[in-house]
N, C-alpha and C. Protein backbone atom coordinates (compact mmCIF):
# COMPACT_ATOMS: atom_id res chain seq x y z
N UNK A 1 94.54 72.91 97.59
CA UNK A 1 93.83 74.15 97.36
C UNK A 1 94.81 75.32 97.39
N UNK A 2 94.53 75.94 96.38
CA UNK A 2 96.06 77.56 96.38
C UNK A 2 95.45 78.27 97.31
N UNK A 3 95.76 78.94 97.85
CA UNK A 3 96.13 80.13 98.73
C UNK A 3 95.64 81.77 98.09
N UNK A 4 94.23 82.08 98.62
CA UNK A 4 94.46 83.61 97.82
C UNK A 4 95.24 84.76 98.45
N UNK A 5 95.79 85.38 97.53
CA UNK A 5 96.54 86.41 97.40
C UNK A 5 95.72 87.44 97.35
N UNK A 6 95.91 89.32 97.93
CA UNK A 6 95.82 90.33 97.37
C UNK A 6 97.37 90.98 96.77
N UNK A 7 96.46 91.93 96.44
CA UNK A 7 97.41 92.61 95.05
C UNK A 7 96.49 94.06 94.73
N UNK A 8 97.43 95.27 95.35
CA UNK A 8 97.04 96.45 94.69
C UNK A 8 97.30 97.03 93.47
N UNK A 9 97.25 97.52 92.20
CA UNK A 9 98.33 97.97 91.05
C UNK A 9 97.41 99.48 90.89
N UNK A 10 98.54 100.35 90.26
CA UNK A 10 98.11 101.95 90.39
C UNK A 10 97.92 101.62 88.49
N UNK A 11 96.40 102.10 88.26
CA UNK A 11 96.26 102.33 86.73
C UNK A 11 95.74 103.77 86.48
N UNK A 12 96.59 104.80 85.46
CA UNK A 12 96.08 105.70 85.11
C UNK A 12 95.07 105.27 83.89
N UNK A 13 94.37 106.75 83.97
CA UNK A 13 93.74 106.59 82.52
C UNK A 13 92.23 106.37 82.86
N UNK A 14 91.73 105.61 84.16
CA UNK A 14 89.80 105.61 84.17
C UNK A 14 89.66 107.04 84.79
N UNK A 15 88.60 107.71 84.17
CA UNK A 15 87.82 108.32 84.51
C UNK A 15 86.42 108.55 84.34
N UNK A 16 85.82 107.26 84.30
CA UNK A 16 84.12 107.29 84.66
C UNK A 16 83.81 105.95 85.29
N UNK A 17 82.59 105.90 85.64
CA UNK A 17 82.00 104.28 86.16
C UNK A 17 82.38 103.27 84.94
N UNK A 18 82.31 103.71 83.84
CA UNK A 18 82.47 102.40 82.52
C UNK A 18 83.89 101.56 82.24
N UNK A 19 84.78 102.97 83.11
CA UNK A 19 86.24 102.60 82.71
C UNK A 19 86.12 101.87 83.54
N UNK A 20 86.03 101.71 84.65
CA UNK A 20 86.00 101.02 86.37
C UNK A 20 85.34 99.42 85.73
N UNK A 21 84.47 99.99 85.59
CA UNK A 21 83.52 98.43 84.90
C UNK A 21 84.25 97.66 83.89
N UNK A 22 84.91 98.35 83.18
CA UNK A 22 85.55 97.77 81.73
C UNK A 22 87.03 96.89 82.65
N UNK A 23 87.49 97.40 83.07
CA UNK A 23 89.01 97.15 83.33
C UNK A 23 88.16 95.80 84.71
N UNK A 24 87.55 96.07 85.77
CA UNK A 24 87.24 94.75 86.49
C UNK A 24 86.36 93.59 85.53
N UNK A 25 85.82 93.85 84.25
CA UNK A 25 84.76 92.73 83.48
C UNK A 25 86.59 91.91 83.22
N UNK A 26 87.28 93.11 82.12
CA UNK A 26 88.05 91.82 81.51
C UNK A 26 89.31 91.14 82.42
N UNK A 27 89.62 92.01 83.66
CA UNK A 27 90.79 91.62 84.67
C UNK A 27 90.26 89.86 85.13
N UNK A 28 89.02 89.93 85.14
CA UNK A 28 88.54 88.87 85.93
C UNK A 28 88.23 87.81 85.08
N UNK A 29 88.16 88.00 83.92
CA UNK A 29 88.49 86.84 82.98
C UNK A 29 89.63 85.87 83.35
N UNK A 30 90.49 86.67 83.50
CA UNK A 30 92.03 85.96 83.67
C UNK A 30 91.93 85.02 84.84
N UNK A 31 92.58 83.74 84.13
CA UNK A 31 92.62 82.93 84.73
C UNK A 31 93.00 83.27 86.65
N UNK A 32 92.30 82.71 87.60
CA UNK A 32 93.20 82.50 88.84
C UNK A 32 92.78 83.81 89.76
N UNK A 33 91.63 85.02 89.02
CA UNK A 33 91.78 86.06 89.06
C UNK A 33 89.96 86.10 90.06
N UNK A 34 89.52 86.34 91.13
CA UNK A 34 88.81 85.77 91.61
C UNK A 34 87.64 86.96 91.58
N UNK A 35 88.36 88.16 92.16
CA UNK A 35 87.70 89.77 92.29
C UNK A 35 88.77 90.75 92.15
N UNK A 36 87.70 91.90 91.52
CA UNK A 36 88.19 93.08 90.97
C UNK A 36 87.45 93.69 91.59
N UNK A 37 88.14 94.74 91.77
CA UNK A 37 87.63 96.50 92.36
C UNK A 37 88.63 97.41 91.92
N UNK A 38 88.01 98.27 90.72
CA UNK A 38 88.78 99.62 90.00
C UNK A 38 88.05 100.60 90.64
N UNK A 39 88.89 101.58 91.11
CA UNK A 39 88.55 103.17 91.42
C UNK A 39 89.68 104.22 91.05
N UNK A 40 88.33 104.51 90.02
CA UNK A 40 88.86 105.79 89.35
C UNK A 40 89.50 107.38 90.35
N UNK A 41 88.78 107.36 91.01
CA UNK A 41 89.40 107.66 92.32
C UNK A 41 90.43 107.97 92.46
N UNK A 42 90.72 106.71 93.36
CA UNK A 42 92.64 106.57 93.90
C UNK A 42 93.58 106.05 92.64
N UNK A 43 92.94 105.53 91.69
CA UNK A 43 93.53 105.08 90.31
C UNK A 43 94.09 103.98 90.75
N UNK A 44 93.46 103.43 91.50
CA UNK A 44 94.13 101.83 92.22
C UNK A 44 93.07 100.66 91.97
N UNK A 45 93.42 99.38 91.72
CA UNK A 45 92.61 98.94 91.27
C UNK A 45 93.05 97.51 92.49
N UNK A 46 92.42 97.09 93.19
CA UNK A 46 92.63 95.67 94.00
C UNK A 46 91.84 94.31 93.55
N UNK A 47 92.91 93.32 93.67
CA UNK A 47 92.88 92.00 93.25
C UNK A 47 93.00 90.91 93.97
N UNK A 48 92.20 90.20 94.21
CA UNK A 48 91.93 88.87 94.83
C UNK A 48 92.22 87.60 93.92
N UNK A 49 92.78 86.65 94.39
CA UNK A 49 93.14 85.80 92.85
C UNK A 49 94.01 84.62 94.05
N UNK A 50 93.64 83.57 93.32
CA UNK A 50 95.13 82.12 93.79
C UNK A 50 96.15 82.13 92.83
N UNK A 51 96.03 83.05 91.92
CA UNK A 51 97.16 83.13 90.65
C UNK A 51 97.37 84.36 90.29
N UNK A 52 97.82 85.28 90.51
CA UNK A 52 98.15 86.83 90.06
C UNK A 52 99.20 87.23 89.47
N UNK A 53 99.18 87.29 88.09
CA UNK A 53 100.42 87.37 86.98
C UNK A 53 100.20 88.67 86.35
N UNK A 54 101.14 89.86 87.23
CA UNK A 54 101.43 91.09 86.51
C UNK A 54 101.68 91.00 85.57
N UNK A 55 102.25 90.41 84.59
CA UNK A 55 102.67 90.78 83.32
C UNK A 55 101.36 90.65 82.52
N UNK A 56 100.81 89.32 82.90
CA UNK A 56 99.19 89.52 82.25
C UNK A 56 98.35 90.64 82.49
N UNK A 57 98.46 90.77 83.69
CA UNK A 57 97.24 92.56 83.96
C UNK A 57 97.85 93.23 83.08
N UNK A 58 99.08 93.42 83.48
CA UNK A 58 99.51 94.50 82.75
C UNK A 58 99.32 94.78 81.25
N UNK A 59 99.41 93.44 80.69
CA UNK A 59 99.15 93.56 79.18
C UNK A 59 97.57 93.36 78.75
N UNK A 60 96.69 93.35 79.44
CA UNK A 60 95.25 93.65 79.39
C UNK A 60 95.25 95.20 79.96
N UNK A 61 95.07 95.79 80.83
CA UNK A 61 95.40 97.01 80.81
C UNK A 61 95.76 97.90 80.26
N UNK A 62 96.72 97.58 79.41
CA UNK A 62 96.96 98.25 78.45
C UNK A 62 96.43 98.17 76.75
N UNK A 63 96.33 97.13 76.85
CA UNK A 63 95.43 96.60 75.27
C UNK A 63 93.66 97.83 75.97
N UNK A 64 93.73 98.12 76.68
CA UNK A 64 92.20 98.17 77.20
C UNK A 64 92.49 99.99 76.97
N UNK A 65 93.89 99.97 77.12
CA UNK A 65 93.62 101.61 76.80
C UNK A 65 94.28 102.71 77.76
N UNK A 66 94.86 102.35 79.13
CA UNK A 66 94.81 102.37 80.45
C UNK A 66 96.42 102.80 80.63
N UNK A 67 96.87 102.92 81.45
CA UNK A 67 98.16 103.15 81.91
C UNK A 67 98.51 102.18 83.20
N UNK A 68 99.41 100.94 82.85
CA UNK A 68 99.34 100.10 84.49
C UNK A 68 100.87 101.08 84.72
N UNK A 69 100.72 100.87 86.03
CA UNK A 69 101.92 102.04 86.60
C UNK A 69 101.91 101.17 87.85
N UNK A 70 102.28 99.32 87.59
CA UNK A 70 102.64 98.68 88.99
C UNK A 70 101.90 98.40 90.68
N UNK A 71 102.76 97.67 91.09
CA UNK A 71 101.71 97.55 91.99
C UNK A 71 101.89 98.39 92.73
N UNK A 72 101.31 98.65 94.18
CA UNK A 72 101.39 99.32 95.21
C UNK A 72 102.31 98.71 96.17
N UNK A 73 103.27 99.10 96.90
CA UNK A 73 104.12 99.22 97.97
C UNK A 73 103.18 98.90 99.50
């Protein structure tokens, strides 16, 4: 059984409930990817997952419209 992981990443670019909704519907598609929580907010978006492959968020994130600006420290 894998091991879940968190994972914070800073995304510019949501500013309403739809963006928030849009960016956790398709993050969680991704394989390995378990829960999403976007807030437009802090522009931070947290990830639960046994498989978490930045380069994939990142390139959904951005196909989506978004600014990924990495994870959090």
């Amino acid at each position: 059984m894998a091991l879940e992981t968190f994972q914070t990443i800073n995304v510019e670019g949501m500013t309403c409930p739809h963006c928030e909704a849009n960016v956790s519907r398709n993050l969680t598609k991704l394989e390995g990817i378990d829960e999403v929580v976007a807030d437009r907010n802090t522009a931070q978006v947290k990830i639960v997952g046994t498989k978490i492959n930045l380069d994939e968020i990142a390139r959904v994130i951005t196909e989506l419209g978004y600014q990924f600006k990495g994870s959090v420290e």
